[in-house]
Protein backbone atom coordinates (compact mmCIF):
# COMPACT_ATOMS: atom_id res chain seq x y z
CA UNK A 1 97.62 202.44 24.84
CA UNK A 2 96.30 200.97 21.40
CA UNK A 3 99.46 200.06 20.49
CA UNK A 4 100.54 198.17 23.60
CA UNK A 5 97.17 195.94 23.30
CA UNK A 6 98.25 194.88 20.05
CA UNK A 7 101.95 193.38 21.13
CA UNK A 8 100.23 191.27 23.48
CA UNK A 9 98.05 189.65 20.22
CA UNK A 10 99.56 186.25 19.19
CA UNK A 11 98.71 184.03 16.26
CA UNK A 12 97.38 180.46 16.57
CA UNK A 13 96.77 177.76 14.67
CA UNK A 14 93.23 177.62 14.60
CA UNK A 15 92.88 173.82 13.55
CA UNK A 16 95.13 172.74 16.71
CA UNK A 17 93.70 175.16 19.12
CA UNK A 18 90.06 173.67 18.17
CA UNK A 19 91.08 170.10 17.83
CA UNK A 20 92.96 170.35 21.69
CA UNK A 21 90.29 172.58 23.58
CA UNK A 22 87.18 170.65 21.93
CA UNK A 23 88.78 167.15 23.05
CA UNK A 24 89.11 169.72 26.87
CA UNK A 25 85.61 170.25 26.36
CA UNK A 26 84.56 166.85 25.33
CA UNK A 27 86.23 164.81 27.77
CA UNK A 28 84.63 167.36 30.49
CA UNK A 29 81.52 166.58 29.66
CA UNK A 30 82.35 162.74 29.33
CA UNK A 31 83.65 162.77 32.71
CA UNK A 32 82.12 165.29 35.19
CA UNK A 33 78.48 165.72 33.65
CA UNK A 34 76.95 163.13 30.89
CA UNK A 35 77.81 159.93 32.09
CA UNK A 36 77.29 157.83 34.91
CA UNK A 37 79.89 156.13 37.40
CA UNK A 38 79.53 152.01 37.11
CA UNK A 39 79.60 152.21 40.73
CA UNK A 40 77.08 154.03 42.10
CA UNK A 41 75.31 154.75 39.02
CA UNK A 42 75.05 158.05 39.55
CA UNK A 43 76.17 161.62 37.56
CA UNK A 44 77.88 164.07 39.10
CA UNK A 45 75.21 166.45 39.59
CA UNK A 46 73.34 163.63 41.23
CA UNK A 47 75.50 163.10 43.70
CA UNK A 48 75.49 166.30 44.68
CA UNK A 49 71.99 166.90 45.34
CA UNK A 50 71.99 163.47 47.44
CA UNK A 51 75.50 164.57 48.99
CA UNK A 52 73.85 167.91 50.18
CA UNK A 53 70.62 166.44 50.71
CA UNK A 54 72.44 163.99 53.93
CA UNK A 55 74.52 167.02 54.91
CA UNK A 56 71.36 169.31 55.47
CA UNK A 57 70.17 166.27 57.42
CA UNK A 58 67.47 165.33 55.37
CA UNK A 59 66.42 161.88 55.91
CA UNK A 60 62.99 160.19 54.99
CA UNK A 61 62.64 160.64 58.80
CA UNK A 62 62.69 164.40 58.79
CA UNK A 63 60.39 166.87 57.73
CA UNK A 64 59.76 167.81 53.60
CA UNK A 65 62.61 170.56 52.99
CA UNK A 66 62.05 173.82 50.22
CA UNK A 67 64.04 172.35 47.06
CA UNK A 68 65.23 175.59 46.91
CA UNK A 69 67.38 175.29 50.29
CA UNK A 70 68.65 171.96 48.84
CA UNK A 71 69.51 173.52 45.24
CA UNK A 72 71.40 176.29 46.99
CA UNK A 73 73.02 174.47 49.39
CA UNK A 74 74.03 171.72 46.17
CA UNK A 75 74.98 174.69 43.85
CA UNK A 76 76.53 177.16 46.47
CA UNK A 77 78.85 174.09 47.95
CA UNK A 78 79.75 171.82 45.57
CA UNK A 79 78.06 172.10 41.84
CA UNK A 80 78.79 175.73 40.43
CA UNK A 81 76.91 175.97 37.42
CA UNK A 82 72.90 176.68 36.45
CA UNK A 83 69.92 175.67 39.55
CA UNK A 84 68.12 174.94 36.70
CA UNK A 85 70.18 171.85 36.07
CA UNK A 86 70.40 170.96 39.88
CA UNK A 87 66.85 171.89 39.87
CA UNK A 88 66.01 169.08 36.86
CA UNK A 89 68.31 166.33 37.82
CA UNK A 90 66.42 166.44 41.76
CA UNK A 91 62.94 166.60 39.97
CA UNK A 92 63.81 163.42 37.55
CA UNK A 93 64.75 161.46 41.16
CA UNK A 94 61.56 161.87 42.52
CA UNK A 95 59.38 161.01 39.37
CA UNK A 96 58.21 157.71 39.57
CA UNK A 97 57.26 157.36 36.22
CA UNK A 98 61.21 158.57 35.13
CA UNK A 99 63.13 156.68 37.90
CA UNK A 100 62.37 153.26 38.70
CA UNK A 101 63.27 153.63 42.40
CA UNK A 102 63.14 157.05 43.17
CA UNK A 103 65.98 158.65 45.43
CA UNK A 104 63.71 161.53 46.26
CA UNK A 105 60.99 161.51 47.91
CA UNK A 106 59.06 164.97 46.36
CA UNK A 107 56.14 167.12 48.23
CA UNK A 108 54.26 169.24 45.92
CA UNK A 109 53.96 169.29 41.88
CA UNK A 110 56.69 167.70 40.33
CA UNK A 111 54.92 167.47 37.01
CA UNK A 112 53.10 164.58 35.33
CA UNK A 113 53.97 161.28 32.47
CA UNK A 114 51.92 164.14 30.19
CA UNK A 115 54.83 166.29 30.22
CA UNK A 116 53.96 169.01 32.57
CA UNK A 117 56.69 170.71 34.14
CA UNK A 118 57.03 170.67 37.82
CA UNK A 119 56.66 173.67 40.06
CA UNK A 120 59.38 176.20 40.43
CA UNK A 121 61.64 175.13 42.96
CA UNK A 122 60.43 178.18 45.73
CA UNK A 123 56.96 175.99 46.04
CA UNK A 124 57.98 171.98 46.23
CA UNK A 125 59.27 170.05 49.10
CA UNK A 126 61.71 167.15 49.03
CA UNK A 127 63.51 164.74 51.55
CA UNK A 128 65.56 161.55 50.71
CA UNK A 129 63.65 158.23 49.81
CA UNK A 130 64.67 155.15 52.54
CA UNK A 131 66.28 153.59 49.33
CA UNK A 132 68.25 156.35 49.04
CA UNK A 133 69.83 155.94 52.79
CA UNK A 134 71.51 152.90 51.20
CA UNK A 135 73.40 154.66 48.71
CA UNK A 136 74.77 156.88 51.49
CA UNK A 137 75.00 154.27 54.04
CA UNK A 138 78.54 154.49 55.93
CA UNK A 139 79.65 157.15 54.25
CA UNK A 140 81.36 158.63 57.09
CA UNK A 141 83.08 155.60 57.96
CA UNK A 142 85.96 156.53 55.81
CA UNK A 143 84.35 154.07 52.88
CA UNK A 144 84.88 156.54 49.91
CA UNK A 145 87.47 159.22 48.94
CA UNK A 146 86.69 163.03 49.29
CA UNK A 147 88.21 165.80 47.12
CA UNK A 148 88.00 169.65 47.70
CA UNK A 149 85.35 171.56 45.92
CA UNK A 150 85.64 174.20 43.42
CA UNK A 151 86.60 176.08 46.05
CA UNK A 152 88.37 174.42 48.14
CA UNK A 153 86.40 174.88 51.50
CA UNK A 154 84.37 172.20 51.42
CA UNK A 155 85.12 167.90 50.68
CA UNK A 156 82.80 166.17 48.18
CA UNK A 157 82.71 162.24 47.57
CA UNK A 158 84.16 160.85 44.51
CA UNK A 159 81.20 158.27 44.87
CA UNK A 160 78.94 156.96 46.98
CA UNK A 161 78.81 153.76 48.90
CA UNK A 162 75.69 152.74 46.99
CA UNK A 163 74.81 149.20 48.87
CA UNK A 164 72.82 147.84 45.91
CA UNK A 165 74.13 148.28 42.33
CA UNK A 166 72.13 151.29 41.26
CA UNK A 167 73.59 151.62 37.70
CA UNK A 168 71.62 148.72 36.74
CA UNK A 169 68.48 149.18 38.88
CA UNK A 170 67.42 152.55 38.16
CA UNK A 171 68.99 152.85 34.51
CA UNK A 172 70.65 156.31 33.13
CA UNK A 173 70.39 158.32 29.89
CA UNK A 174 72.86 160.75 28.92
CA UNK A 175 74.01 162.37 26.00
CA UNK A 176 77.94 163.12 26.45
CA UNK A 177 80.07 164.38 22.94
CA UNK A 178 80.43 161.55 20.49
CA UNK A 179 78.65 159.35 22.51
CA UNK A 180 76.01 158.62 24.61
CA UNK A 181 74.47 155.69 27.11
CA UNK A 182 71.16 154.94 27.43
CA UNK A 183 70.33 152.18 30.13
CA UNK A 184 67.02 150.30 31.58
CA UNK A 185 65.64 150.10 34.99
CA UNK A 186 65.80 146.62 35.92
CA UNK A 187 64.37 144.90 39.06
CA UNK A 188 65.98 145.15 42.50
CA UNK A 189 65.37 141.98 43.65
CA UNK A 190 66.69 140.22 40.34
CA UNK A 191 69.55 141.97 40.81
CA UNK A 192 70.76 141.59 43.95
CA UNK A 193 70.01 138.01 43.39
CA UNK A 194 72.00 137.85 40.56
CA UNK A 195 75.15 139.73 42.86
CA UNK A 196 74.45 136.90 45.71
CA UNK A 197 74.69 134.08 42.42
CA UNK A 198 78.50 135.67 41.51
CA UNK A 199 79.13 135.74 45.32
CA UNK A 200 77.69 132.30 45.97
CA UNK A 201 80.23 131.08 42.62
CA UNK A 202 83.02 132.32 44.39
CA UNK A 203 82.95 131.43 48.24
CA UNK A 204 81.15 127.88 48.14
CA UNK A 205 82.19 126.46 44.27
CA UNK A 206 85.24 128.87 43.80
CA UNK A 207 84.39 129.63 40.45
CA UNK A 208 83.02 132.33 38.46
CA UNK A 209 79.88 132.98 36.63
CA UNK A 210 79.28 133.26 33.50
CA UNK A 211 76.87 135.48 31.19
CA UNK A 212 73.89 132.53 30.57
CA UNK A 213 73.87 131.90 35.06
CA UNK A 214 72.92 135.70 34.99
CA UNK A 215 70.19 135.92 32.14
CA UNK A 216 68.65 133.24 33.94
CA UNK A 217 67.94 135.15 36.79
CA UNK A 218 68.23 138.59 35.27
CA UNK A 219 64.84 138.38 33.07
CA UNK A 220 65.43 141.79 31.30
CA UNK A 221 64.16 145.48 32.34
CA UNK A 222 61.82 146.76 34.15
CA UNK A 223 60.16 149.93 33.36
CA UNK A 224 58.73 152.25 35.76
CA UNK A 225 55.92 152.65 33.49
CA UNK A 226 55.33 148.96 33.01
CA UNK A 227 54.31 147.72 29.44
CA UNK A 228 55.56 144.62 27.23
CA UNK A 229 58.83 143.56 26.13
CA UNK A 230 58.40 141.72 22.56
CA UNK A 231 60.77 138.86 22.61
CA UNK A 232 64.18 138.11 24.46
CA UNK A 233 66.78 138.45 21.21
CA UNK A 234 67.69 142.23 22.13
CA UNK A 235 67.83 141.88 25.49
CA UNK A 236 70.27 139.07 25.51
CA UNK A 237 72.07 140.92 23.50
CA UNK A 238 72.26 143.72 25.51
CA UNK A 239 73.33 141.92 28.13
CA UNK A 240 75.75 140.25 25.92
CA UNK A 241 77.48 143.36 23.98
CA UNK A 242 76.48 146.23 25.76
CA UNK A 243 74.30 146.92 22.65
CA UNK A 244 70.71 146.06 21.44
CA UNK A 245 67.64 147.09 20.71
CA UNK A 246 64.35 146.11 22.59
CA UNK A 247 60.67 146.56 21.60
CA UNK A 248 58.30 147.51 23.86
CA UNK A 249 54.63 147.86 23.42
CA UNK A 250 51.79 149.39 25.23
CA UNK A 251 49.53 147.20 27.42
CA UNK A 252 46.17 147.30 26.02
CA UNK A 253 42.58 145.60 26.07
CA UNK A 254 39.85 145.44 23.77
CA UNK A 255 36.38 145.72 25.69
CA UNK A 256 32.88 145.38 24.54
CA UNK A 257 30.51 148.27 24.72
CA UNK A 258 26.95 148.24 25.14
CA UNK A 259 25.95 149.36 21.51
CA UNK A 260 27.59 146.89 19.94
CA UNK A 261 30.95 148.67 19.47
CA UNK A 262 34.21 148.04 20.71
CA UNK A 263 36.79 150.20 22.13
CA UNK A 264 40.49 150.03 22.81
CA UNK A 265 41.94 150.79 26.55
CA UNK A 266 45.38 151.52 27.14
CA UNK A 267 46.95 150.87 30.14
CA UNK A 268 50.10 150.93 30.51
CA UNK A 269 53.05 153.17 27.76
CA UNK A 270 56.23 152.17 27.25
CA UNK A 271 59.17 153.82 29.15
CA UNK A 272 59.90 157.72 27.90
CA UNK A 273 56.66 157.74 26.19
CA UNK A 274 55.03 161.29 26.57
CA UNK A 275 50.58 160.55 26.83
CA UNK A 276 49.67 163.82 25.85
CA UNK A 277 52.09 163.86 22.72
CA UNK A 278 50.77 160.19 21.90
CA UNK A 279 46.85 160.83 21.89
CA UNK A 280 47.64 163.88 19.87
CA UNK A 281 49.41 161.57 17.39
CA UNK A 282 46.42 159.53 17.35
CA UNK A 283 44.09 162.32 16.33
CA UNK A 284 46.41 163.63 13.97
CA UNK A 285 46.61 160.25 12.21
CA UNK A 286 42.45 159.71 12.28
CA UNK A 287 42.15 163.68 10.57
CA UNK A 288 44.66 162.71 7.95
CA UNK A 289 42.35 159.01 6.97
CA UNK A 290 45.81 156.88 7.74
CA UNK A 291 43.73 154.80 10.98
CA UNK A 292 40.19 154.78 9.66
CA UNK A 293 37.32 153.56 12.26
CA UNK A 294 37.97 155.23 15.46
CA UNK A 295 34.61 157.61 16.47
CA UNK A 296 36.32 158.74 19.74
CA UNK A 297 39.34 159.34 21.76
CA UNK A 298 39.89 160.18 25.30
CA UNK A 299 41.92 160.56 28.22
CA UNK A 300 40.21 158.94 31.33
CA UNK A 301 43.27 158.40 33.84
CA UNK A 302 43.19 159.55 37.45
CA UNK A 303 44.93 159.04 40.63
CA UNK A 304 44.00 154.80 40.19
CA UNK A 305 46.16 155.07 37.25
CA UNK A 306 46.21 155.47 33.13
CA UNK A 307 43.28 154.53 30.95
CA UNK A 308 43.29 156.23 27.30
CA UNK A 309 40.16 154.84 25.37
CA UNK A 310 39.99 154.55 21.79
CA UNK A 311 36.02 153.83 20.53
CA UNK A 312 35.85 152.00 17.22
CA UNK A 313 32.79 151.73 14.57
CA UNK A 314 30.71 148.31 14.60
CA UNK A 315 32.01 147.50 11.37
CA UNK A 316 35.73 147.56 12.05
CA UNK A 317 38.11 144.57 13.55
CA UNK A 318 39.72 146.18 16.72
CA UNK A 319 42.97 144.33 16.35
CA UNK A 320 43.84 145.83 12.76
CA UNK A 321 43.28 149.40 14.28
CA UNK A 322 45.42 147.92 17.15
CA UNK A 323 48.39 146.90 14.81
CA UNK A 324 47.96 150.25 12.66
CA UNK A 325 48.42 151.85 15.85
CA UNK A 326 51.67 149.74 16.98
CA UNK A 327 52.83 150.91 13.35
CA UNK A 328 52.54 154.13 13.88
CA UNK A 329 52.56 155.59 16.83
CA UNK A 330 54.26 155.02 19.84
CA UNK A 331 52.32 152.32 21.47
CA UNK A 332 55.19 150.01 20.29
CA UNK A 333 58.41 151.78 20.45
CA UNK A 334 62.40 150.60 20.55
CA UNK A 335 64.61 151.01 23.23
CA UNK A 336 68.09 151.31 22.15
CA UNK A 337 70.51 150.25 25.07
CA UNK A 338 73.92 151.57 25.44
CA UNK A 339 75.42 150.62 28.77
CA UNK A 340 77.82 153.30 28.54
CA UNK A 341 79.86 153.83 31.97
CA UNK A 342 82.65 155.41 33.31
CA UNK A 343 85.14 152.84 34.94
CA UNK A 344 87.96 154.51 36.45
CA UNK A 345 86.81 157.80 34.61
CA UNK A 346 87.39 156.34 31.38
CA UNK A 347 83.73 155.82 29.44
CA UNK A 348 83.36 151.78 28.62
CA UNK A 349 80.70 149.76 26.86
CA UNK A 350 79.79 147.21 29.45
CA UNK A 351 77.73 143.60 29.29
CA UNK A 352 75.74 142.79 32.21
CA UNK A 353 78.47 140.69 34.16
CA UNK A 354 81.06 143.71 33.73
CA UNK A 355 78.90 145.92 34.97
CA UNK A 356 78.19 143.89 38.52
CA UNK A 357 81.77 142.50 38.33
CA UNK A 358 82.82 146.42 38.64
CA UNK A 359 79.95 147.04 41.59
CA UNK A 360 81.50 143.94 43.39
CA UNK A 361 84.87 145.13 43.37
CA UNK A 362 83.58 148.46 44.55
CA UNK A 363 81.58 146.86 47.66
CA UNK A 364 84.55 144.93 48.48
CA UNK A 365 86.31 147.91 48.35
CA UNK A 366 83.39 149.67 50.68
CA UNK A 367 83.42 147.03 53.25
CA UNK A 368 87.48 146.55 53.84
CA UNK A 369 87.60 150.43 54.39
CA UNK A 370 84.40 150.23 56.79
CA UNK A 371 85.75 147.21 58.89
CA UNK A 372 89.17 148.85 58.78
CA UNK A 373 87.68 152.18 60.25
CA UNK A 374 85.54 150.47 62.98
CA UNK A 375 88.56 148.27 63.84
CA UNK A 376 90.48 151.28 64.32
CA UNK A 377 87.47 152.46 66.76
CA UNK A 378 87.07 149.54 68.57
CA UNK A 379 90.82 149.11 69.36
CA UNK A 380 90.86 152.91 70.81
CA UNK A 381 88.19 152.33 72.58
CA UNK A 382 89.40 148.74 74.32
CA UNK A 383 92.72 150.44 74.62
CA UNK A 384 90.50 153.14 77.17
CA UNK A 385 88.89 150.48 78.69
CA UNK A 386 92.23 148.64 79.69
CA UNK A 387 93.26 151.22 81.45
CA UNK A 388 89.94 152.17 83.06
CA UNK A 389 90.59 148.88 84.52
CA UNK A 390 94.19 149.23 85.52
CA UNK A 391 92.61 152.53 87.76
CA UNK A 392 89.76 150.25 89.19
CA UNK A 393 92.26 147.60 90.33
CA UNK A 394 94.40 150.25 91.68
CA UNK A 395 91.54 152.58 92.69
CA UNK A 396 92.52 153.89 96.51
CA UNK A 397 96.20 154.62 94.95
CA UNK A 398 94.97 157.07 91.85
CA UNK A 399 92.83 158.73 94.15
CA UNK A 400 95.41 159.59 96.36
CA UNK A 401 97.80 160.60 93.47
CA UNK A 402 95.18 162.67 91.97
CA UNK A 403 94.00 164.33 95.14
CA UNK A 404 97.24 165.49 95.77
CA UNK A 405 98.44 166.69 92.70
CA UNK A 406 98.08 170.49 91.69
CA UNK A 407 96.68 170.07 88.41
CA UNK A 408 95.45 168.04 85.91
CA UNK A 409 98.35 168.02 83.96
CA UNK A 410 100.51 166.90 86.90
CA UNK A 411 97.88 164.46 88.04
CA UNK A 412 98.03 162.68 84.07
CA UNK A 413 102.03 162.83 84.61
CA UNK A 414 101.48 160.97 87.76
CA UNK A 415 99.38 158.12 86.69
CA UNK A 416 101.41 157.60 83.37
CA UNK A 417 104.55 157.23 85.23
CA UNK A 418 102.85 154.94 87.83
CA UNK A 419 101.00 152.56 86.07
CA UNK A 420 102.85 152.89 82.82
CA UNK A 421 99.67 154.43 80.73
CA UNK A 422 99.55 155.94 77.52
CA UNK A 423 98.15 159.87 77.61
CA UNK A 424 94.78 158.72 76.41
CA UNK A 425 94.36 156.37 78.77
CA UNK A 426 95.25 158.84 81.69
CA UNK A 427 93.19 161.41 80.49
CA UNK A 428 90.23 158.72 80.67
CA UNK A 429 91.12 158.59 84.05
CA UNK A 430 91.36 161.90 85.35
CA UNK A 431 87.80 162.46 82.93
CA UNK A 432 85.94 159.24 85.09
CA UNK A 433 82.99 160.56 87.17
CA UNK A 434 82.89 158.94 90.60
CA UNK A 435 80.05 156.61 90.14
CA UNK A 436 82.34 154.82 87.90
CA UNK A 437 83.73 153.24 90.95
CA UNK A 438 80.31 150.83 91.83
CA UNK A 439 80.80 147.65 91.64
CA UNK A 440 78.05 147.28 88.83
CA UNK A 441 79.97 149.88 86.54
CA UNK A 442 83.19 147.85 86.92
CA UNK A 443 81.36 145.15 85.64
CA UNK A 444 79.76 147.20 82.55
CA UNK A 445 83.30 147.83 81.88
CA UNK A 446 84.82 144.29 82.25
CA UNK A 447 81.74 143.28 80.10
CA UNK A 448 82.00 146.28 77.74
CA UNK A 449 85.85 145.32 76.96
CA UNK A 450 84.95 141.62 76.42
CA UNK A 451 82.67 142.62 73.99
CA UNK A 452 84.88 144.52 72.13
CA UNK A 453 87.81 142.06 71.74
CA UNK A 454 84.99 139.66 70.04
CA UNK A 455 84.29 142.57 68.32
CA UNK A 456 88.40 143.25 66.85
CA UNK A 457 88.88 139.36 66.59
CA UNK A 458 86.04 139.46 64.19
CA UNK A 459 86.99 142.21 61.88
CA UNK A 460 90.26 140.62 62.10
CA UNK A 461 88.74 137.95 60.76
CA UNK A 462 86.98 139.54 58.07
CA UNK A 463 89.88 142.06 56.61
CA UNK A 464 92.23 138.33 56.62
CA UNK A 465 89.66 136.73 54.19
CA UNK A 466 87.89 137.44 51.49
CA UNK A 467 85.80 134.91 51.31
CA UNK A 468 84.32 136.38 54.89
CA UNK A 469 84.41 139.26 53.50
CA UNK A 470 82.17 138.54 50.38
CA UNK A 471 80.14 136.87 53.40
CA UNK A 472 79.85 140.55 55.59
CA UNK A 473 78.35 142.04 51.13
């Protein structure tokens, strides 16, 4: 037995086996869990939880659902690996203080900007936020591909529609192997402005835009948790390169107190900036004499919002502790951007009009396969209604030929030999209740199919130019 266990050992090279399965590993995690799609934005594992989220039916209409129904539902159909992971990536959507627009809309604990955890899944409730709707919008009108699941029982989306550009908007971090992307929240309205400005270029000038059109209307980010951007060199060069670095600083005010003192209130922390760890800095650096002059510290913020108070001695100038504080804490801290995204599954450093460039060929893409799809509808359904109204103008003679058939089947024969029908449109036939022969439902029908030849000769129109069609985005 022994001995036949050894014949099947075999020796490898162990620098090619590691260099071929880590570059397996690495571009695994590249592609299918670190890093974001440029055209919805979104990581797998996101997608997922919205995916399953639609599929159990659970709108911003609907009532709250257990996260841990969604989680199983995400992890049993289409994400096999930890709930924990499915778990944190649904908790982060629902933060407002993580995601600028948040795709969740949470019931319960979901922690706090201190740090806190959220509750275990078994006690919070979530449903999808109305922003979130957009992202999904149409996606059953054949807009995106599916692929089988691990499994193979089930069809997942590749992406999502995603009606605004949601890469830019809500921002992603991710750490992949060998690199990483790191990108700000930004402003919806800016945005989509800035989409309607390439759009605009190309359909009335027929031109496109270039980088200094969109930093005029793009301003730079904007962080769920508010603060101050020093300066406009890193962001333009963000927005430039894909690259920069941006400092942001805490909003703060220095009030007078009724002794005499003065005390420092905090508003406002940059983005990623943890309050608990930051007022424990602040201690730490009074106890050890580097910030001399502050007499107290303390946490006042509620539900109204954040207020951390620093109280200063009479004899000390307020804005020296303020810049010793910028120094050394992280009430002024750097945001390095990397707008790192996959484009056609490949990661790519992106500038700002790359990354809506790719968004706009993705909509275009959306909105030919949607108009396409509810072509094809409307033409099945006028191609009923024609011969609805063959049977109507004919009406005493396919009741006769129906009444004296045997069956169905011979009755469908009848007609489609008759009046030359397809086997749709006779099966409409034989279907039609008997009220269908008023003269007010004739008319609903005549006014039905008029309708719906507008209808074709305008997604006709739209799929023949793209100029409409940048019109219809």
């Amino acid at each position: 037995m022994d001995d036949k266990i050894f014949d099947q050992i075999h020796d490898v090279d162990l620098k090619k086996t590691m260099e071929t399965s880590y570059i397996d590993y690495a571009m695994s995690v590249i592609a299918q869990r670190a890093l974001p799609d440029v055209r919805d934005g979104l990581k797998p594992v996101q997608r997922r939880v919205l995916y399953s989220m639609i599929e159990l039916n659970n709108g911003p209409d609907k009532p709250h659902r257990k996260c841990a129904r969604i989680v199983g539902d995400t992890m049993g159909k289409y994400h096999p690996h930890g709930d924990s992971s499915i778990y944190g990536a649904l908790v982060n959507m629902a933060q407002d203080w993580s995601t600028r627009y948040p795709l969740v809309d949470g019931h319960g604990n979901f922690g706090s900007v201190d740090g806190d955890g959220a509750a275990a899944m078994r006690y919070t409730e979530a449903r999808l936020s109305k922003i979130s709707m957009e992202m999904l919008a149409d996606i059953n009108k054949d807009t995106v591909d599916f692929v089988p699941n691990f499994d193979e029982t089930e069809k997942e989306p590749t992406v999502l529609p995603s009606r605004y550009p949601n890469l830019l908007v809500n921002g992603t971090t991710g750490i992949a192997v060998g690199m990483a992307t790191n990108i700000p929240p930004h402003n919806l309205r800016e945005v989509i402005h800035a989409v309607v400005k390439i759009i605009d270029n190309e359909v009335l000038e027929d031109r496109g835009t270039d980088i200094e059109e969109l930093l005029s209307i793009v301003k730079g980010p904007d962080f769920p948790t508010g603060a101050m951007i020093l300066g406009t060199t890193g962001i333009n060069e963000a927005y430039r390169t894909g690259r920069g670095k941006i400092r942001v600083r805490a909003i703060t005010n220095i009030e007078p107190m009724q002794n005499g003192k003065n005390r420092i209130v905090v508003t406002e922390l940059p983005y990623m900036v943890n309050k608990a760890r930051l007022i424990e800095k602040i201690a730490e650096l009074v106890r050890d004499k580097k910030i001399d002059g502050i007499t107290d510290l303390r946490d006042e913020s509620d539900r109204q919002g954040m207020r951390i108070c620093i109280e200063l001695r009479r004899d000390v100038n307020p804005n020296v502790v303020l810049n010793l504080l910028y120094k050394h804490t992280q009430m002024q801290d750097t945001f390095g951007v990397i707008m790192l995204a996959l484009v056609d599954n490949q990661p790519k450093v992106l500038n700002l009009q790359e990354m809506l460039g790719y968004y706009l060929e993705h909509q275009k893409d959306v909105v030919t396969r949607r108009t396409k799809y509810d072509l094809n509808k409307a033409e099945e359904r006028a191609h009923i209604l024609e011969g609805l109204l063959i049977a109507l103008d004919n009406i005493d003679e396919v009741i006769n030929i129906i009444r004296s058939s045997a069956n169905t089947p011979e009755a469908k024969n009848r007609l489609i030999e008759r009046f030359s029908l397809t086997d749709v449109q006779a099966q409409a036939i034989v279907d039609m209740r008997l009220r269908a022969l008023t003269g007010l439902e004739r008319e609903k029908i005549e006014a039905e199919y008029a309708e719906l030849m507008d209808r074709i000769a305008e997604l006709k129109a739209i799929l023949a130019d793209e100029k409409k069609l940048l019109g219809v985005i």
